[in-house]
PDB file of N, CA and C in Angstrom:
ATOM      1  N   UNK A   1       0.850  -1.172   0.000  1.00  0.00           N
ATOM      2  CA  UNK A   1       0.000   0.000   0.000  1.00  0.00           C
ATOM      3  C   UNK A   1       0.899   1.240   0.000  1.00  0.00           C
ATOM      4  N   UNK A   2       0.555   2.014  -0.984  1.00  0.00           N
ATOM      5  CA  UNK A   2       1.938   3.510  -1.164  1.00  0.00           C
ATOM      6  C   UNK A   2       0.960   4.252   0.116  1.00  0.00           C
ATOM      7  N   UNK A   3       2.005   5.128   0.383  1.00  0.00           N
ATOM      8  CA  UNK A   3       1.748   5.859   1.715  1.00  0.00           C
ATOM      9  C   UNK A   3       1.386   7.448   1.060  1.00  0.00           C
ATOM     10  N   UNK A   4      -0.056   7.991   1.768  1.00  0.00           N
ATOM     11  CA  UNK A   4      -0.807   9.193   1.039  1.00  0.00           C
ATOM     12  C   UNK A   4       0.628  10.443   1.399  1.00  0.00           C
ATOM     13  N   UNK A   5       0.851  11.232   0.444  1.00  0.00           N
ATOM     14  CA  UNK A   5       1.832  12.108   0.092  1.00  0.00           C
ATOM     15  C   UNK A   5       1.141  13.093   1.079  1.00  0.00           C
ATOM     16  N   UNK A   6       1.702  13.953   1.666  1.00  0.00           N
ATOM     17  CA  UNK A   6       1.780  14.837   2.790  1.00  0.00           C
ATOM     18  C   UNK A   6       1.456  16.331   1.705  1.00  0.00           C
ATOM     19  N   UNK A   7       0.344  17.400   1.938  1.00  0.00           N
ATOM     20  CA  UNK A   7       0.155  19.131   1.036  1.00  0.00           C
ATOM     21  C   UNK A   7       1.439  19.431   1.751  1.00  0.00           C
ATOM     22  N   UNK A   8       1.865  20.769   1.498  1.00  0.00           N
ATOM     23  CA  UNK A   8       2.435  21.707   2.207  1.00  0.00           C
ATOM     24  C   UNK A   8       1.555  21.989   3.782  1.00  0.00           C
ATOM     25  N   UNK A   9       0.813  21.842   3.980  1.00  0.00           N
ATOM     26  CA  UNK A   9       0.048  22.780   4.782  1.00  0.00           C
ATOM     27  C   UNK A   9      -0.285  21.539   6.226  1.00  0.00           C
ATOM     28  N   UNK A  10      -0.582  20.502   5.300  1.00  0.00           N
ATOM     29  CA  UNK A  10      -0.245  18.929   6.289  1.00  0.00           C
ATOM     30  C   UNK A  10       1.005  18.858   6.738  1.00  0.00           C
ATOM     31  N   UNK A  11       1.836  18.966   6.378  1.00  0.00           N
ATOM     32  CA  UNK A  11       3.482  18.641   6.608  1.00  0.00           C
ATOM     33  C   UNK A  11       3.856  19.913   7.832  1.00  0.00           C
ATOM     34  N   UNK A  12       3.262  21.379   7.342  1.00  0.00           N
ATOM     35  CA  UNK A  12       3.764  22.557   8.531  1.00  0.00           C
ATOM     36  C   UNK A  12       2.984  22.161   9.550  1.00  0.00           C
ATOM     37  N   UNK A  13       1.700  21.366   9.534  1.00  0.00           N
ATOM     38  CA  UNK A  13       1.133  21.553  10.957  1.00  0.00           C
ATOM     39  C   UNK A  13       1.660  20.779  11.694  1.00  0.00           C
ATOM     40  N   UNK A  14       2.580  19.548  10.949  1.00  0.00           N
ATOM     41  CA  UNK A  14       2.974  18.729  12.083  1.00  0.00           C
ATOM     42  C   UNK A  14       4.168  19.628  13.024  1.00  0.00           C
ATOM     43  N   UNK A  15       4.814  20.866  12.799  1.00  0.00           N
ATOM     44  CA  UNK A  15       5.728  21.239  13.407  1.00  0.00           C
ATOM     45  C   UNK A  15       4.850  22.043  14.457  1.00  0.00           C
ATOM     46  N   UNK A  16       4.986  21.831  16.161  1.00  0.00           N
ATOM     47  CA  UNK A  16       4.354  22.139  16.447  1.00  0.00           C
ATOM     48  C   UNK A  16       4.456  24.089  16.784  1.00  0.00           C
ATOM     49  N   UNK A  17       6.193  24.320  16.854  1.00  0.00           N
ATOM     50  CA  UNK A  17       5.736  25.707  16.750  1.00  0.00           C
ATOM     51  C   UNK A  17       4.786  26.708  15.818  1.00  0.00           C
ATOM     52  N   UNK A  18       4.848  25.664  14.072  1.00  0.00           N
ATOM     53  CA  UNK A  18       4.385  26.241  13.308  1.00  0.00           C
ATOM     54  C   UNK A  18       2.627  26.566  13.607  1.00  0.00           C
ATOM     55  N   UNK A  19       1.998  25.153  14.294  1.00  0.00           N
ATOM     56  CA  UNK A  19       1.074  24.886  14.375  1.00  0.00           C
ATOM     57  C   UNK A  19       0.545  25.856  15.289  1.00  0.00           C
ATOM     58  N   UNK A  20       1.500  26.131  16.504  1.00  0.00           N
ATOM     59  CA  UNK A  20       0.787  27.146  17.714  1.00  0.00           C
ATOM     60  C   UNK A  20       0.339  28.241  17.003  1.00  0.00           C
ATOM     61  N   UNK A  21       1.548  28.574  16.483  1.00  0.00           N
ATOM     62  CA  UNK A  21       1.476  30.199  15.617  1.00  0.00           C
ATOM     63  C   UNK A  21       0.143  30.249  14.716  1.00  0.00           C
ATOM     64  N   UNK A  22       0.106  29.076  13.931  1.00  0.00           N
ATOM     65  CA  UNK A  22      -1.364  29.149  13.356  1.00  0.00           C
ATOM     66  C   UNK A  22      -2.743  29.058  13.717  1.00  0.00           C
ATOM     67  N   UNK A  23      -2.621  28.542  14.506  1.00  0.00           N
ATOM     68  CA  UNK A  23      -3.940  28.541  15.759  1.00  0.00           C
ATOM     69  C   UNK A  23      -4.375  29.892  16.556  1.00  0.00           C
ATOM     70  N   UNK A  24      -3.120  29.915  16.934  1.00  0.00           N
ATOM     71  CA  UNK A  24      -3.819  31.609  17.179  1.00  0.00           C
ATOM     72  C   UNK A  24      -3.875  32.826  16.420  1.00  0.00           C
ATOM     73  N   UNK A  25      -3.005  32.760  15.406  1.00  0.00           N
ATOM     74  CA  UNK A  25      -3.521  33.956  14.070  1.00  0.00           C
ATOM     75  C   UNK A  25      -4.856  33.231  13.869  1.00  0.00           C
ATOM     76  N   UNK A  26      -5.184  32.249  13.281  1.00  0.00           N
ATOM     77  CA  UNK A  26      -6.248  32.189  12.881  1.00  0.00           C
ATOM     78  C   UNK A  26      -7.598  32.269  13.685  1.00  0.00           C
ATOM     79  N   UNK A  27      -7.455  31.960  14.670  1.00  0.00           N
ATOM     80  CA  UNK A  27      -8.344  32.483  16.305  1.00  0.00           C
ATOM     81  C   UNK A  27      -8.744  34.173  15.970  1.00  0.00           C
ATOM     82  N   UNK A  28      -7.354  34.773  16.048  1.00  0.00           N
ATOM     83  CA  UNK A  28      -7.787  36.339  15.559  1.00  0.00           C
ATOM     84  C   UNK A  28      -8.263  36.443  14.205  1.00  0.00           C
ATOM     85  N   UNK A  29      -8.065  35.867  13.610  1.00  0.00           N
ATOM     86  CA  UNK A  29      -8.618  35.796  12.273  1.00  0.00           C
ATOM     87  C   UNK A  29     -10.413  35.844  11.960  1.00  0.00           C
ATOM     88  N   UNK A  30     -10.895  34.768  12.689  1.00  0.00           N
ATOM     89  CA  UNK A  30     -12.094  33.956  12.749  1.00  0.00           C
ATOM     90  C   UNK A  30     -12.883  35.060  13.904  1.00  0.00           C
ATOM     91  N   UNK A  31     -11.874  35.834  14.971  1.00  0.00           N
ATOM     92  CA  UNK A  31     -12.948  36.614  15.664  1.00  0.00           C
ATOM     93  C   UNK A  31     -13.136  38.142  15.355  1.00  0.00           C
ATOM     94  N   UNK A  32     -12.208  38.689  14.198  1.00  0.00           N
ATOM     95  CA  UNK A  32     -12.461  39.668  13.727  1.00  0.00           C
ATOM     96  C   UNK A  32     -13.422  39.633  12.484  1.00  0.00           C
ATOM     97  N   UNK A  33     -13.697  38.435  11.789  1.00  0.00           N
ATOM     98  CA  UNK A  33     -14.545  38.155  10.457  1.00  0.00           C
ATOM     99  C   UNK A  33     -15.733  37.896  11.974  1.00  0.00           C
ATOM    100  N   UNK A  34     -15.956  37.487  12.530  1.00  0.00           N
ATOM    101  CA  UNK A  34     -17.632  37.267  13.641  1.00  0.00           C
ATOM    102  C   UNK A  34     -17.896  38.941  14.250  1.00  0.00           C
ATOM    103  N   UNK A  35     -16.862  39.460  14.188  1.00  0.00           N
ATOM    104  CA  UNK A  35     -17.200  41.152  14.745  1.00  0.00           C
ATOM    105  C   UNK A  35     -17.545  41.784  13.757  1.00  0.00           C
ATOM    106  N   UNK A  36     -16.929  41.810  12.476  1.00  0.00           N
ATOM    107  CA  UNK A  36     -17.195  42.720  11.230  1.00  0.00           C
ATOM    108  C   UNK A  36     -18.682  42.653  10.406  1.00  0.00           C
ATOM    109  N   UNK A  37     -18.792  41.071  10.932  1.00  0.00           N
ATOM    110  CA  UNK A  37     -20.305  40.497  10.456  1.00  0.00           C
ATOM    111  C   UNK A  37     -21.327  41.176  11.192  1.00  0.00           C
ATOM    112  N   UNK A  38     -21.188  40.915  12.776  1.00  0.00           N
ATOM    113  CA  UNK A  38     -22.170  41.631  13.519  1.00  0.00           C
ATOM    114  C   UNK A  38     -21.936  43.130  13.500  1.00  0.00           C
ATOM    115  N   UNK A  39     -21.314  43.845  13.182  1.00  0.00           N
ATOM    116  CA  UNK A  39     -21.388  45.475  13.055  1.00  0.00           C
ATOM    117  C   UNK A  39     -22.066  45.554  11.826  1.00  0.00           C
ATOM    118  N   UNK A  40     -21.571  44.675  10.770  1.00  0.00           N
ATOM    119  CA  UNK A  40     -22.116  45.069   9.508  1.00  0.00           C
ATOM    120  C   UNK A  40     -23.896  45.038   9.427  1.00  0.00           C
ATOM    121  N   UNK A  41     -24.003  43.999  10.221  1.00  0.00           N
ATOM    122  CA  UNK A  41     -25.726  43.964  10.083  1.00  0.00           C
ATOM    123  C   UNK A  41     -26.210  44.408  11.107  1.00  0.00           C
ATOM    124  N   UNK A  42     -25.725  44.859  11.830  1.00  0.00           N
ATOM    125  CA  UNK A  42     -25.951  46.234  13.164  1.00  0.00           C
ATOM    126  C   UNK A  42     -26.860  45.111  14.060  1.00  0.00           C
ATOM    127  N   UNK A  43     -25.976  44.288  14.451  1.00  0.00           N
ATOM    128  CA  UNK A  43     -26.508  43.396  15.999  1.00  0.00           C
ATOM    129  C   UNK A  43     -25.462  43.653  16.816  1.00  0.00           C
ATOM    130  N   UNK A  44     -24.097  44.341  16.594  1.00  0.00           N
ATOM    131  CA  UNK A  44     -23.558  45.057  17.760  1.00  0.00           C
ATOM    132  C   UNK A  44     -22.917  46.380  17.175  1.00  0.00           C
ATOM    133  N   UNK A  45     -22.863  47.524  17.982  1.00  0.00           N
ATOM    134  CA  UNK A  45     -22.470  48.755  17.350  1.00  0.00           C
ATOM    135  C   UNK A  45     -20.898  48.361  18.155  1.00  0.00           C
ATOM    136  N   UNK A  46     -20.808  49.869  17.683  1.00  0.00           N
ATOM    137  CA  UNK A  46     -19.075  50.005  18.250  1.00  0.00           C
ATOM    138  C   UNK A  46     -18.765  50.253  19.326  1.00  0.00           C
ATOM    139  N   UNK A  47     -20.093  50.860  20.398  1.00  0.00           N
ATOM    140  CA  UNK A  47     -19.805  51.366  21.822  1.00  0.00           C
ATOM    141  C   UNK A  47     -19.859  50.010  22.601  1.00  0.00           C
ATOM    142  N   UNK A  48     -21.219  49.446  22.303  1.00  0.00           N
ATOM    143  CA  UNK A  48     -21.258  47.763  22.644  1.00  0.00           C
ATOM    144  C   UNK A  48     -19.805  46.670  22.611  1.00  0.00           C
ATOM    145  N   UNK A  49     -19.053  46.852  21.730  1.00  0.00           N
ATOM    146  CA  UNK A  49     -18.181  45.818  21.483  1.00  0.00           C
ATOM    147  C   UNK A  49     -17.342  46.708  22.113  1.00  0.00           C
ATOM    148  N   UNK A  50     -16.883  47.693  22.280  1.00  0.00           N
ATOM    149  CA  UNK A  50     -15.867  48.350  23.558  1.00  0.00           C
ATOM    150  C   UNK A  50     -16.667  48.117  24.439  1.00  0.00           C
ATOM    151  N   UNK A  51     -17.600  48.077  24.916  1.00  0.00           N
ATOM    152  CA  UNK A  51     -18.066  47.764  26.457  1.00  0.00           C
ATOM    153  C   UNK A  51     -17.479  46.195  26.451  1.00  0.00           C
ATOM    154  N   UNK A  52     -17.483  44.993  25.207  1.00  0.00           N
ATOM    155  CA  UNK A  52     -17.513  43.789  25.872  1.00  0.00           C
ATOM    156  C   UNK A  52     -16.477  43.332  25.821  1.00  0.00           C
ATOM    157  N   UNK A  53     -14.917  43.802  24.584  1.00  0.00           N
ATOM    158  CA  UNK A  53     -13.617  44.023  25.117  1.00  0.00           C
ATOM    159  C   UNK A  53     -13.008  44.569  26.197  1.00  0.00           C
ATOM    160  N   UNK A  54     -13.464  45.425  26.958  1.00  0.00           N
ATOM    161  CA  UNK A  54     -13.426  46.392  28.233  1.00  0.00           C
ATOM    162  C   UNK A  54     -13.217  44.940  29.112  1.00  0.00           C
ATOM    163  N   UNK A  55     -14.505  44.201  29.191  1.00  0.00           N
ATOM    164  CA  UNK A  55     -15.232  43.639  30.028  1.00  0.00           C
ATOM    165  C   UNK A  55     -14.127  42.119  29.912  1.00  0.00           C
ATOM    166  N   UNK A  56     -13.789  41.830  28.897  1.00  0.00           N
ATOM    167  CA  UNK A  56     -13.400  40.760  28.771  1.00  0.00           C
ATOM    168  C   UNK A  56     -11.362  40.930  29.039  1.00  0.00           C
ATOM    169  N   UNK A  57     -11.300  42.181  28.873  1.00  0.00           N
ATOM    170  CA  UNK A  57      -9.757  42.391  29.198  1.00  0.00           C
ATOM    171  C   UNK A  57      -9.361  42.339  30.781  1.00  0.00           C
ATOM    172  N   UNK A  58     -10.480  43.297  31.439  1.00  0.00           N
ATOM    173  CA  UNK A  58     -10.547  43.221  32.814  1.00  0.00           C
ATOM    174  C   UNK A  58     -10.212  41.389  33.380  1.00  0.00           C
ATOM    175  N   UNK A  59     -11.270  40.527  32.461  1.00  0.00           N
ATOM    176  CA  UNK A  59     -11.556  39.342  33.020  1.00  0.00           C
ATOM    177  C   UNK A  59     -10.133  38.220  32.882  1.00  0.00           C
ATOM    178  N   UNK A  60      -9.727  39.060  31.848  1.00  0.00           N
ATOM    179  CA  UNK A  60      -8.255  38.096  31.528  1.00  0.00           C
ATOM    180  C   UNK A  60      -6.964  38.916  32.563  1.00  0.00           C
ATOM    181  N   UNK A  61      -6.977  39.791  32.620  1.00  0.00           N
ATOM    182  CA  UNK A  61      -5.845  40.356  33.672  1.00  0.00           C
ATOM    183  C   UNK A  61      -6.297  40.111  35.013  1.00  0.00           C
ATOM    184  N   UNK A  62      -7.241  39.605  35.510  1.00  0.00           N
ATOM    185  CA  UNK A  62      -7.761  38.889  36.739  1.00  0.00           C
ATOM    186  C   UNK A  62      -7.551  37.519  36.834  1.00  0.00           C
ATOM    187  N   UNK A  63      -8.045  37.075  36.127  1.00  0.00           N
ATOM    188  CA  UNK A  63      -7.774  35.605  36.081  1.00  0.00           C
ATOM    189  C   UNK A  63      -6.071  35.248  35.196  1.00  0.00           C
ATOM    190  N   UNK A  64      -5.241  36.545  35.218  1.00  0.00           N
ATOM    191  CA  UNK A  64      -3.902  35.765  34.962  1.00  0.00           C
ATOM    192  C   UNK A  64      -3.320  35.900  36.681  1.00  0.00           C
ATOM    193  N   UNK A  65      -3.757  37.052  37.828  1.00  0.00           N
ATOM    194  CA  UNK A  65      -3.234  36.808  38.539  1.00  0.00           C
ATOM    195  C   UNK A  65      -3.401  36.040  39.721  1.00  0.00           C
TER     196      UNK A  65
END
């Protein structure tokens, strides 16, 4: 049985620094396309999403210490 040939993109994820790095660009990636969507069709404005970054920065500098 020949063994299935590895994309480019299969082969970088096995490296795992490569893989971290891509996981979280694409994390920011995936939550700025879910913000741009909801502003665009006005289910959150811009004061709203600074209130819930506000809210959520507070929650991460608390829970790092």
């Amino acid at each position: 049985m020949t063994k299935k040939q590895l994309s480019t993109f299969e082969r970088e994820m096995q490296d795992s620094l490569f893989r971290e790095q891509f996981e979280t660009e694409y994390s920011g990636f995936l939550l700025s396309e879910i913000i741009n969507v909801l502003m665009k069709n006005g289910i959150i404005t811009l004061l709203s999403l600074n209130a819930v970054l506000a809210f959520l920065i507070r929650l991460t500098v608390t829970l790092k210490n």
